[in-house]
C-alpha atoms as a PDB file:
ATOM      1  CA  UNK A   1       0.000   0.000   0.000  1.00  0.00           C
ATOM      2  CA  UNK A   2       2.660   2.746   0.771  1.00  0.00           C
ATOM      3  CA  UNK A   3       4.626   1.714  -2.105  1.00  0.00           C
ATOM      4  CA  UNK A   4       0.841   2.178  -4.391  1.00  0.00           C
ATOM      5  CA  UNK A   5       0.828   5.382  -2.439  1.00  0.00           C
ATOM      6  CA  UNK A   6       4.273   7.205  -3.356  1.00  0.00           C
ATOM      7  CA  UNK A   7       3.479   5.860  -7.170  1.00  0.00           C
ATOM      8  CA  UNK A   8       0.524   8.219  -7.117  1.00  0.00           C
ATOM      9  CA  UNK A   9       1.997  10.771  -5.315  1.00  0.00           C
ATOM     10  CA  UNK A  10       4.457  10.888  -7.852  1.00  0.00           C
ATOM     11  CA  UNK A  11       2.261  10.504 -11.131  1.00  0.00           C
ATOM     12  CA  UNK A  12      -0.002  13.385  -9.187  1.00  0.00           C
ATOM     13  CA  UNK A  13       3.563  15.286  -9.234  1.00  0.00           C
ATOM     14  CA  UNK A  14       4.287  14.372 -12.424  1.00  0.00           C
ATOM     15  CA  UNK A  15       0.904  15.148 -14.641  1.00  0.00           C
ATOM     16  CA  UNK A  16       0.825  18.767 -12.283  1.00  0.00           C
ATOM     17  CA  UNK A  17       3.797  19.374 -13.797  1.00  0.00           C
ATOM     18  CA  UNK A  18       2.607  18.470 -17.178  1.00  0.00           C
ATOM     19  CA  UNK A  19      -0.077  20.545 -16.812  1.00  0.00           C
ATOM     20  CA  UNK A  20       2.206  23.587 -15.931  1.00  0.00           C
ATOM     21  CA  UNK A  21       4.285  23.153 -18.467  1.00  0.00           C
ATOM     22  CA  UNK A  22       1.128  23.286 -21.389  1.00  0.00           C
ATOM     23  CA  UNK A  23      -0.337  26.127 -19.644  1.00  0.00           C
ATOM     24  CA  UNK A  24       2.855  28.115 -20.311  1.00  0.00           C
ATOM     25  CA  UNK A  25       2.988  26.679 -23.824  1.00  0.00           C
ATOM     26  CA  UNK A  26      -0.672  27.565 -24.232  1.00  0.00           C
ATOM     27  CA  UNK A  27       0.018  30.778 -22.526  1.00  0.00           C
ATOM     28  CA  UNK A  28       2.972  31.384 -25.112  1.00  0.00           C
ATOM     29  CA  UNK A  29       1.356  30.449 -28.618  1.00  0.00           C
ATOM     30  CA  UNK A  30      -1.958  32.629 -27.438  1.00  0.00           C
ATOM     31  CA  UNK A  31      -0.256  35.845 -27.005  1.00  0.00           C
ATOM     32  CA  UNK A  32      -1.340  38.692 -29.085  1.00  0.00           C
ATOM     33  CA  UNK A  33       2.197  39.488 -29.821  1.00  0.00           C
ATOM     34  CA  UNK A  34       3.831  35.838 -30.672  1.00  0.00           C
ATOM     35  CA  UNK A  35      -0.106  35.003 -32.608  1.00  0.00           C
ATOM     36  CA  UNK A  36       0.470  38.415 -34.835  1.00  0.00           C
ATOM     37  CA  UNK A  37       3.879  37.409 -35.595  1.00  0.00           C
ATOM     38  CA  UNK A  38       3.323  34.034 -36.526  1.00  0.00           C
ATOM     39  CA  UNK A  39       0.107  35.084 -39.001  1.00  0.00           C
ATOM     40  CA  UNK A  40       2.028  37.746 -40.586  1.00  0.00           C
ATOM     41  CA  UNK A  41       4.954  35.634 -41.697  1.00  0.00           C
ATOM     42  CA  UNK A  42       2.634  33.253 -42.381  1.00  0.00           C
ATOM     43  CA  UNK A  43       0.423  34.987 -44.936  1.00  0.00           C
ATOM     44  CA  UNK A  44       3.490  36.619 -46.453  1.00  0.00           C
ATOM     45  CA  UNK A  45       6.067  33.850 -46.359  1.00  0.00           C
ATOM     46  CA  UNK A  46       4.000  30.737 -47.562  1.00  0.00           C
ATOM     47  CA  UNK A  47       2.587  32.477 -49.916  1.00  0.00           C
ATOM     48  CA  UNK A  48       5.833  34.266 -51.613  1.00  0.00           C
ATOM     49  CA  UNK A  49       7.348  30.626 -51.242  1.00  0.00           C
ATOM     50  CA  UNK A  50       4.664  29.367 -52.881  1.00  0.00           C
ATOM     51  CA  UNK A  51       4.146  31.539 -55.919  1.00  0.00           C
ATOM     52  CA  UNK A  52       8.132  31.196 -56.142  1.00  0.00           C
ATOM     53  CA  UNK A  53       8.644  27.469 -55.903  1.00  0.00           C
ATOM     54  CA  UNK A  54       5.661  27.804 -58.790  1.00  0.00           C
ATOM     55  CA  UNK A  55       7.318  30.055 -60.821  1.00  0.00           C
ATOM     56  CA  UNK A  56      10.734  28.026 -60.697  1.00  0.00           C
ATOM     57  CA  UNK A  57       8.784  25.266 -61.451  1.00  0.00           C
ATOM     58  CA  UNK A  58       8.286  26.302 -65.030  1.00  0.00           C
ATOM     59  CA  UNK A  59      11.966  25.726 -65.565  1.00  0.00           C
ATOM     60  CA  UNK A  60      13.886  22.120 -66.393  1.00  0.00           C
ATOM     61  CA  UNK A  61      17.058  21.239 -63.980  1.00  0.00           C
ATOM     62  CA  UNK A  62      19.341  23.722 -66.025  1.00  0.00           C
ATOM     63  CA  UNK A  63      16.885  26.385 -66.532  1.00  0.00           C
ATOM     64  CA  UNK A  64      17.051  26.327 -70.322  1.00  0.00           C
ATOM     65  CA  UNK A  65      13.699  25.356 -71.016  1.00  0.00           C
ATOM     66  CA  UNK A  66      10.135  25.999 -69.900  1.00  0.00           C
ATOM     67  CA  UNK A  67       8.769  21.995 -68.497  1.00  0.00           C
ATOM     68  CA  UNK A  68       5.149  24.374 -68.309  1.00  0.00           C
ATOM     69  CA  UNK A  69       4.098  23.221 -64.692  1.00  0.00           C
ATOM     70  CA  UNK A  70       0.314  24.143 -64.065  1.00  0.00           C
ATOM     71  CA  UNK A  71      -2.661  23.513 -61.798  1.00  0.00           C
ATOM     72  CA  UNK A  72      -4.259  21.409 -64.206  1.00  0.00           C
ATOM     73  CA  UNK A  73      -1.943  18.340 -65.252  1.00  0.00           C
ATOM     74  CA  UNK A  74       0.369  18.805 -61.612  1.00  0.00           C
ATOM     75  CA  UNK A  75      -0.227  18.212 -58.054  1.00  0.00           C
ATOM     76  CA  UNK A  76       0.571  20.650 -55.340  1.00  0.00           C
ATOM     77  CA  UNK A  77       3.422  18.424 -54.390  1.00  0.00           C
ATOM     78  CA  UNK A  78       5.287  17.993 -57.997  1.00  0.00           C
ATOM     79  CA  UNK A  79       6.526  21.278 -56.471  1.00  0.00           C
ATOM     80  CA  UNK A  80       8.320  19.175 -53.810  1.00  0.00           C
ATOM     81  CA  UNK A  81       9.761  17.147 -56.477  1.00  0.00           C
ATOM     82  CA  UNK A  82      13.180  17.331 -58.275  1.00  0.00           C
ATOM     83  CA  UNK A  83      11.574  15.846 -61.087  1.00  0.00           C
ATOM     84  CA  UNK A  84       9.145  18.647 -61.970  1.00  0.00           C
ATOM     85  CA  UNK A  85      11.264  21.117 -60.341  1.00  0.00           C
ATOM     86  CA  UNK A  86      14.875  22.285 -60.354  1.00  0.00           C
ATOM     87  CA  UNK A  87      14.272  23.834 -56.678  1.00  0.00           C
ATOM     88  CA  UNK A  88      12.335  22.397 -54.788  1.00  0.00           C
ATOM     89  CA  UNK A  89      13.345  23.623 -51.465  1.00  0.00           C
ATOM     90  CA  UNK A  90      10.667  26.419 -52.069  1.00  0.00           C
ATOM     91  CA  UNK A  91       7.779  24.122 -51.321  1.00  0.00           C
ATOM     92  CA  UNK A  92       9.432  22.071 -48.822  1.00  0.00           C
ATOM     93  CA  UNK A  93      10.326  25.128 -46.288  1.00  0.00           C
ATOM     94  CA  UNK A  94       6.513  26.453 -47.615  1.00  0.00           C
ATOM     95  CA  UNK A  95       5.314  23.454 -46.040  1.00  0.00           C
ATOM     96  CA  UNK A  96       7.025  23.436 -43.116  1.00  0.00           C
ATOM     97  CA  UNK A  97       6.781  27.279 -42.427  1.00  0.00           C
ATOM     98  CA  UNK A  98       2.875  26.894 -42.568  1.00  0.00           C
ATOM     99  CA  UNK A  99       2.445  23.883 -40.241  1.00  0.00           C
ATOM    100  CA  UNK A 100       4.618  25.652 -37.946  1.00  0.00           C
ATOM    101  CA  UNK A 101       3.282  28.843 -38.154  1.00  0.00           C
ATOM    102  CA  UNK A 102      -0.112  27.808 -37.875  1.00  0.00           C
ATOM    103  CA  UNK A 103      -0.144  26.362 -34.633  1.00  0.00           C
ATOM    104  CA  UNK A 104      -0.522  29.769 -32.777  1.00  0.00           C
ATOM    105  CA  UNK A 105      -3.628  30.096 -34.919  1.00  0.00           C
ATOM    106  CA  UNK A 106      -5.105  26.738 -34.018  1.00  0.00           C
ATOM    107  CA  UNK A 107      -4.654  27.551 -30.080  1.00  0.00           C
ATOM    108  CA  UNK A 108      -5.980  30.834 -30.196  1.00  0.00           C
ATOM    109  CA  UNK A 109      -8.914  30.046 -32.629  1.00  0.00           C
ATOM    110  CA  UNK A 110     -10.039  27.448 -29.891  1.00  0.00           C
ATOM    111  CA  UNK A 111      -9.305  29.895 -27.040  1.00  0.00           C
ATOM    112  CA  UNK A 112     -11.473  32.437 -29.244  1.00  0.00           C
ATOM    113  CA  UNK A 113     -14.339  29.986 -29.379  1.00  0.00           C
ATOM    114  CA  UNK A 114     -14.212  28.258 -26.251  1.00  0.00           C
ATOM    115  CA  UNK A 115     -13.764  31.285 -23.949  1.00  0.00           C
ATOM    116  CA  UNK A 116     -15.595  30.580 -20.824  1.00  0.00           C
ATOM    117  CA  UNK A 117     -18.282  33.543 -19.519  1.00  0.00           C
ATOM    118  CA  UNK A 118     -17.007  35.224 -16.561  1.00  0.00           C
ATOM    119  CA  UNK A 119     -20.530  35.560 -15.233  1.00  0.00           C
ATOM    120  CA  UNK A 120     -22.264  32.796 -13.208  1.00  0.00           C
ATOM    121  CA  UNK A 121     -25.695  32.975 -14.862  1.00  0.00           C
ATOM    122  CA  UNK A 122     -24.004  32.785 -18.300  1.00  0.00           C
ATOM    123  CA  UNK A 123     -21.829  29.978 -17.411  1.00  0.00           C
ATOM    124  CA  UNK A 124     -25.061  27.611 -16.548  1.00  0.00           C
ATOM    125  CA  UNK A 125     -26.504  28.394 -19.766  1.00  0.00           C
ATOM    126  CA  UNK A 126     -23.445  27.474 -21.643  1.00  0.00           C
ATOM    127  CA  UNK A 127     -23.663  24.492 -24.029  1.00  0.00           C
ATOM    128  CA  UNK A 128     -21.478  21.873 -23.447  1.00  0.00           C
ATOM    129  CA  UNK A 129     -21.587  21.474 -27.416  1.00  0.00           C
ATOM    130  CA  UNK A 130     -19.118  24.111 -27.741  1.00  0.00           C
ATOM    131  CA  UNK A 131     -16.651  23.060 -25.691  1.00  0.00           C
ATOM    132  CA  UNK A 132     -16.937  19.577 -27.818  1.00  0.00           C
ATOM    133  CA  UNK A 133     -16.764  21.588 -31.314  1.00  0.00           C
ATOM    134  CA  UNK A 134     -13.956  23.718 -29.837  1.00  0.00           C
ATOM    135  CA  UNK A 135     -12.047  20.299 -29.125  1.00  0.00           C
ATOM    136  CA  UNK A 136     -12.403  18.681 -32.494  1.00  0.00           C
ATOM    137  CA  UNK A 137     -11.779  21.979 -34.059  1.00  0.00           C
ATOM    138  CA  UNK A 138      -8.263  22.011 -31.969  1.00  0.00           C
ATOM    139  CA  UNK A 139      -7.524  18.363 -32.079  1.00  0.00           C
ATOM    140  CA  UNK A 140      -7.876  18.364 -35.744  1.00  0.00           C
ATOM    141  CA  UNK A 141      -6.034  21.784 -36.571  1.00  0.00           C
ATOM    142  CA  UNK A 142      -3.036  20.534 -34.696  1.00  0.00           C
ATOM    143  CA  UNK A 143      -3.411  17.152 -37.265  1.00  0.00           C
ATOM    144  CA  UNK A 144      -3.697  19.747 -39.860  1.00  0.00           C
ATOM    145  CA  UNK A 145      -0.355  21.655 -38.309  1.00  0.00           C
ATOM    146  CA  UNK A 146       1.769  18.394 -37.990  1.00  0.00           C
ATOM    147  CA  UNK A 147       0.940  16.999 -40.969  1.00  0.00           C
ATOM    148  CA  UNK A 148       1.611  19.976 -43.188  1.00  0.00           C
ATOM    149  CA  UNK A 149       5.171  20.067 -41.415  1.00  0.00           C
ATOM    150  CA  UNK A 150       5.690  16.504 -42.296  1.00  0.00           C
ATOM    151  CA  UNK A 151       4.472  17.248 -45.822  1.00  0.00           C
ATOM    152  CA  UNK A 152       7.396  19.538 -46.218  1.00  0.00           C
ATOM    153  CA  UNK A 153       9.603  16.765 -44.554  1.00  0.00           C
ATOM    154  CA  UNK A 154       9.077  13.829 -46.237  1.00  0.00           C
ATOM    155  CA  UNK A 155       8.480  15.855 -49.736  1.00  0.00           C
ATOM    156  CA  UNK A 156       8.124  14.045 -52.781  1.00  0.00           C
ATOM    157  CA  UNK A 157      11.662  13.280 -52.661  1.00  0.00           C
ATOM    158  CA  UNK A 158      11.771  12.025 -49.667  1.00  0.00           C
ATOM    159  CA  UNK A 159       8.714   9.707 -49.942  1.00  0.00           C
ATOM    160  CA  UNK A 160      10.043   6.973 -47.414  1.00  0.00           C
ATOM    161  CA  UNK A 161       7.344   4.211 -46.684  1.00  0.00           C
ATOM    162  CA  UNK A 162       4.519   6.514 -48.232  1.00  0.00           C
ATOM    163  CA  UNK A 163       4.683   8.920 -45.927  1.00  0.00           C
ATOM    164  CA  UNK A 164       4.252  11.468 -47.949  1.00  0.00           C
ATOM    165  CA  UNK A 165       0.414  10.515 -49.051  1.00  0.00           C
ATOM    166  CA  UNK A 166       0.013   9.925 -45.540  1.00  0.00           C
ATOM    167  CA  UNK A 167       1.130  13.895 -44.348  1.00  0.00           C
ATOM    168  CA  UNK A 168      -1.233  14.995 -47.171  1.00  0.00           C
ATOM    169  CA  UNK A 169      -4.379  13.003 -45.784  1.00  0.00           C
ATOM    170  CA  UNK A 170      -3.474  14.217 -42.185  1.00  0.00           C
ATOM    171  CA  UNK A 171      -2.625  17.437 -43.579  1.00  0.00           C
ATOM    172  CA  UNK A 172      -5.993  18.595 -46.009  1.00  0.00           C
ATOM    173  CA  UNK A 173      -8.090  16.766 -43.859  1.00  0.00           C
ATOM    174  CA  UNK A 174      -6.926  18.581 -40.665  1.00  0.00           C
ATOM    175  CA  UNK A 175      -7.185  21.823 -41.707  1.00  0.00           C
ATOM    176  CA  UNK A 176     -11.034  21.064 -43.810  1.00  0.00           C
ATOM    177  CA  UNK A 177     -11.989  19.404 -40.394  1.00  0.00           C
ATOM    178  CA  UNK A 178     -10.581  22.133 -38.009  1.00  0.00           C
ATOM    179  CA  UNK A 179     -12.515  24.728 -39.613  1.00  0.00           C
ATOM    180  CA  UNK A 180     -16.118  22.765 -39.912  1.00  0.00           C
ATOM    181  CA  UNK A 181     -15.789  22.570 -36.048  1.00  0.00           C
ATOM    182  CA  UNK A 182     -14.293  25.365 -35.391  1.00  0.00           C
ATOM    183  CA  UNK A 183     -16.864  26.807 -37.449  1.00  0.00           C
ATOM    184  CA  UNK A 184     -19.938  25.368 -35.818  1.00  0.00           C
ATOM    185  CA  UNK A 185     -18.944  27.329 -32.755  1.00  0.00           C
ATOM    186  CA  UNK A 186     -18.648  30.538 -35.030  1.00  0.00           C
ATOM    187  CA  UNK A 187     -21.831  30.348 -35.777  1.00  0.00           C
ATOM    188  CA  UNK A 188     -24.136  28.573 -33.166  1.00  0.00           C
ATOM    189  CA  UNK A 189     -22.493  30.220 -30.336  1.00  0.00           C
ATOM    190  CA  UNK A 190     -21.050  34.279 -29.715  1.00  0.00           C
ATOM    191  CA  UNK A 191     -17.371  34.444 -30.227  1.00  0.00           C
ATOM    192  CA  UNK A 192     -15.045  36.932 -31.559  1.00  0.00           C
ATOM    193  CA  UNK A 193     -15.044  35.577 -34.849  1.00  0.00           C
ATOM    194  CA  UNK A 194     -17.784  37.183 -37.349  1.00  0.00           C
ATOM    195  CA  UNK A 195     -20.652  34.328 -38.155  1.00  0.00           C
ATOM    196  CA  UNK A 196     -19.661  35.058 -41.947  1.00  0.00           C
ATOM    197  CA  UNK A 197     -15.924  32.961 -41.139  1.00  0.00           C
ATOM    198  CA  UNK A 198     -17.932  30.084 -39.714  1.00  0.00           C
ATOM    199  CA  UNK A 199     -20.297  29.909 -42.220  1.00  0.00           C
ATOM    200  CA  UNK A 200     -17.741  29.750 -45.456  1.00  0.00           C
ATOM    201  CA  UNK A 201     -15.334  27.334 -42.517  1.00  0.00           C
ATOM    202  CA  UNK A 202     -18.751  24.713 -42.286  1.00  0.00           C
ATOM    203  CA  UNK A 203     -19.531  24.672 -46.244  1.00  0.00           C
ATOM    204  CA  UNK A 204     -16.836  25.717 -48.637  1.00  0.00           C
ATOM    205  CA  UNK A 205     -13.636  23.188 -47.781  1.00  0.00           C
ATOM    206  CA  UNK A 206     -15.605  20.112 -46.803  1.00  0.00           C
ATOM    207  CA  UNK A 207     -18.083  20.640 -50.095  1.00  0.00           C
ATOM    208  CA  UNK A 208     -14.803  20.922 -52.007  1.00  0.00           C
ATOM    209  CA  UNK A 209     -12.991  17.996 -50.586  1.00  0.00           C
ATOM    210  CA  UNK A 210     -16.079  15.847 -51.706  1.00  0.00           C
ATOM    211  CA  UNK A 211     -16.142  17.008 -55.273  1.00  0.00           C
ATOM    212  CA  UNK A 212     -12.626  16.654 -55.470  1.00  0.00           C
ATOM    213  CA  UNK A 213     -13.515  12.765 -54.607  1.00  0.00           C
ATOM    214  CA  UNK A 214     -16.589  12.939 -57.247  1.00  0.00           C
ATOM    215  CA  UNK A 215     -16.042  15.704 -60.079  1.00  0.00           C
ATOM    216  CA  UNK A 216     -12.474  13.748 -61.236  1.00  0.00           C
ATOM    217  CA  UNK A 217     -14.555  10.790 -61.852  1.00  0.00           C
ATOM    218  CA  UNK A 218     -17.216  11.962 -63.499  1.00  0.00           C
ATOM    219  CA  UNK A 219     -16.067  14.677 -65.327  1.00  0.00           C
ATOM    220  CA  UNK A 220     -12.893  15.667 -67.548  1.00  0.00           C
ATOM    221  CA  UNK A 221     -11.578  18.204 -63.967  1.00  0.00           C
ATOM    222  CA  UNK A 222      -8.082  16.317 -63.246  1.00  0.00           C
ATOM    223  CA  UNK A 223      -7.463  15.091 -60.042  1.00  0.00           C
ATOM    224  CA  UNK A 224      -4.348  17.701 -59.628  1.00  0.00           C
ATOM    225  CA  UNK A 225      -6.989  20.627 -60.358  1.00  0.00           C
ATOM    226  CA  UNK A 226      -9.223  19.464 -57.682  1.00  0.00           C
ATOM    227  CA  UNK A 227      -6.506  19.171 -54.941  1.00  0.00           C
ATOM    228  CA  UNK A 228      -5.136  22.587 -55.754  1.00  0.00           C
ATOM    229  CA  UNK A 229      -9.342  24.384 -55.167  1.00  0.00           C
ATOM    230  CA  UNK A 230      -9.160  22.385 -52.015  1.00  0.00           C
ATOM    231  CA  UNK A 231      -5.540  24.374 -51.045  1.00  0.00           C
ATOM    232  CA  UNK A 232      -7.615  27.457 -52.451  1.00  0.00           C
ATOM    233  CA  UNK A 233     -10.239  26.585 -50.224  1.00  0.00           C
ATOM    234  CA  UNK A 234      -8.230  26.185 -46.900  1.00  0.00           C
ATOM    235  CA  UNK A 235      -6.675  29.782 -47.694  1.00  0.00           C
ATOM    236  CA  UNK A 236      -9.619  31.273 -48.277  1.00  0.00           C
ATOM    237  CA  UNK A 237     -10.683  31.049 -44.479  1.00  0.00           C
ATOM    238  CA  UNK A 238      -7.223  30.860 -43.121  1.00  0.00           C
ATOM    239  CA  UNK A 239      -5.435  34.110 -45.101  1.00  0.00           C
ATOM    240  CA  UNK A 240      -9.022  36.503 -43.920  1.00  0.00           C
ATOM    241  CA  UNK A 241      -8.996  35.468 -40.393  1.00  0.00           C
ATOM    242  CA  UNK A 242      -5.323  36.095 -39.916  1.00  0.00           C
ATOM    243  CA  UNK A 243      -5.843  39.602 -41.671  1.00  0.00           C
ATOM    244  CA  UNK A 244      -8.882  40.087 -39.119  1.00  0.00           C
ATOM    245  CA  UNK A 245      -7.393  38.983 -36.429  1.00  0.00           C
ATOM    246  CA  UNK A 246      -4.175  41.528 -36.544  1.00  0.00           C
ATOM    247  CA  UNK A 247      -6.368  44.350 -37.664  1.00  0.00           C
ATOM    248  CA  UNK A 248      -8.329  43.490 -33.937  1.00  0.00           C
ATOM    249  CA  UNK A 249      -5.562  43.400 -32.282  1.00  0.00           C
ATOM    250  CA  UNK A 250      -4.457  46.838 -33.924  1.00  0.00           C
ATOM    251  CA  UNK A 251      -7.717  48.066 -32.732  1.00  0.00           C
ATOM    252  CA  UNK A 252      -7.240  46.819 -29.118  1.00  0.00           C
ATOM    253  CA  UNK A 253      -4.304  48.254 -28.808  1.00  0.00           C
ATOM    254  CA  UNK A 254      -5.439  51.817 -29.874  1.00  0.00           C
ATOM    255  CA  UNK A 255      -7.943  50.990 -27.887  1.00  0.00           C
ATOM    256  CA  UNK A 256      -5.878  50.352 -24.703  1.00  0.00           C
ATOM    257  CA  UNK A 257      -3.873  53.197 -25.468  1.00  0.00           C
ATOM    258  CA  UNK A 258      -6.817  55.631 -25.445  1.00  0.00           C
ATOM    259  CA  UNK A 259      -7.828  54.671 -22.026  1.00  0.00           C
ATOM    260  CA  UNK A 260      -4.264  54.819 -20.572  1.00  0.00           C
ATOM    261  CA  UNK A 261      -4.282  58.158 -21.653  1.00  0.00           C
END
């Protein structure tokens, strides 16, 4: 019995210290200052990346001759690919810098939506739901994180056991499924976040991911095509909120500054 005892002292020292330990993390990635700078570079450097590694793209290995990469006939990752490009570096650190970069974003989004009233009479009227849409929305955004990093990592180069087609499963479907949760608490429940966001998060991606499993099928859209709208339909939610989100935070800080004064 005393030996039971000091095992769950310890694993009651050990999991408080856990806990500590996430709540500065948490505490870290949900600061207005560290969340700003992560969504600027974010929305500037994955996209210049992007466009670049694109541009390259058109070029053979010597960069003699155009090889005429496009949207229609290649997949997002033929720009991770030596094959289709002479550089592909640009889509690998794209990759990388986005599922990094992102994470802020995923733990603020579900501090934005989860935020628990400060008054008592609110707090017995709030719905359980959104604490469960919140937590889907989170676990699968940090799915969406990871696997974008590991998209990057294990590039189309780098394909080791098929990891690659794994990353890219985690990866789109983390991202579609973050924001149809995260969404549902958008726009059931009052948050930060205008209803419009939620509304786009809960239709547009996961609509697209199923006609990119239908149209390609049935239809002479190519399967590359369909897997670029799908990127197109991730940034479409992703790219406004960050812009909305620093312009709020500009106006907070005016704000702040106005009563100081």
């Amino acid at each position: 019995m005393e030996l039971l005892e000091k095992l769950n002292e310890k694993l009651d020292i050990l999991l408080a210290w856990i806990k500590t330990q996430y709540d500065k993390a948490e505490d870290f990635l949900t600061d207005h200052r560290n969340v700003k700078i992560s969504m600027i570079i974010t929305v500037i450097g994955y996209h210049a990346l992007l466009i670049l590694g694109v541009i390259i793209a058109q070029f053979n290995s010597n960069f003699t001759a155009i090889d005429g990469y496009n949207i229609w006939d290649n997949w997002i990752s033929d720009l991770g690919g030596s094959t289709f490009t002479p550089m592909p570096i640009f889509y690998d650190l794209a990759a990388c810098l986005a599922g990094i970069l992102t994470i802020p974003l995923t733990f603020f989004i579900e501090k934005s939506v989860a935020s628990v009233p400060s008054k008592l009479e609110e707090l017995h009227q709030y719905s359980r739901w959104r604490f469960r849409f919140a937590s889907y929305g989170f676990l699968f955004g940090l799915i969406g994180n990871v696997g974008y990093i590991f998209v990057g990592l294990f590039s189309a180069d780098r394909n080791y056991w098929g990891l690659h087609g794994i990353a890219s499963i985690l990866s789109f479907g983390g991202f579609v499924f973050a924001g149809f949760f995260f969404g549902l608490c958008i726009v059931f429940y009052k948050t930060s976040i205008p209803r419009e966001f939620g509304i786009y998060m809960i239709i547009v991606p996961p609509l697209t991911m199923i006609l990119y499993q239908i149209l390609p099928a049935y239809t002479p859209i190519s399967d590359p095509f369909m897997e670029w709208m799908l990127l197109f339909s991730i940034l479409a939610w992703v790219d406004p909120l960050c812009i909305y989100t620093i312009r709020q935070f500009k106006k907070e800080k005016m704000l702040q500054k106005k009563l100081i004064k």
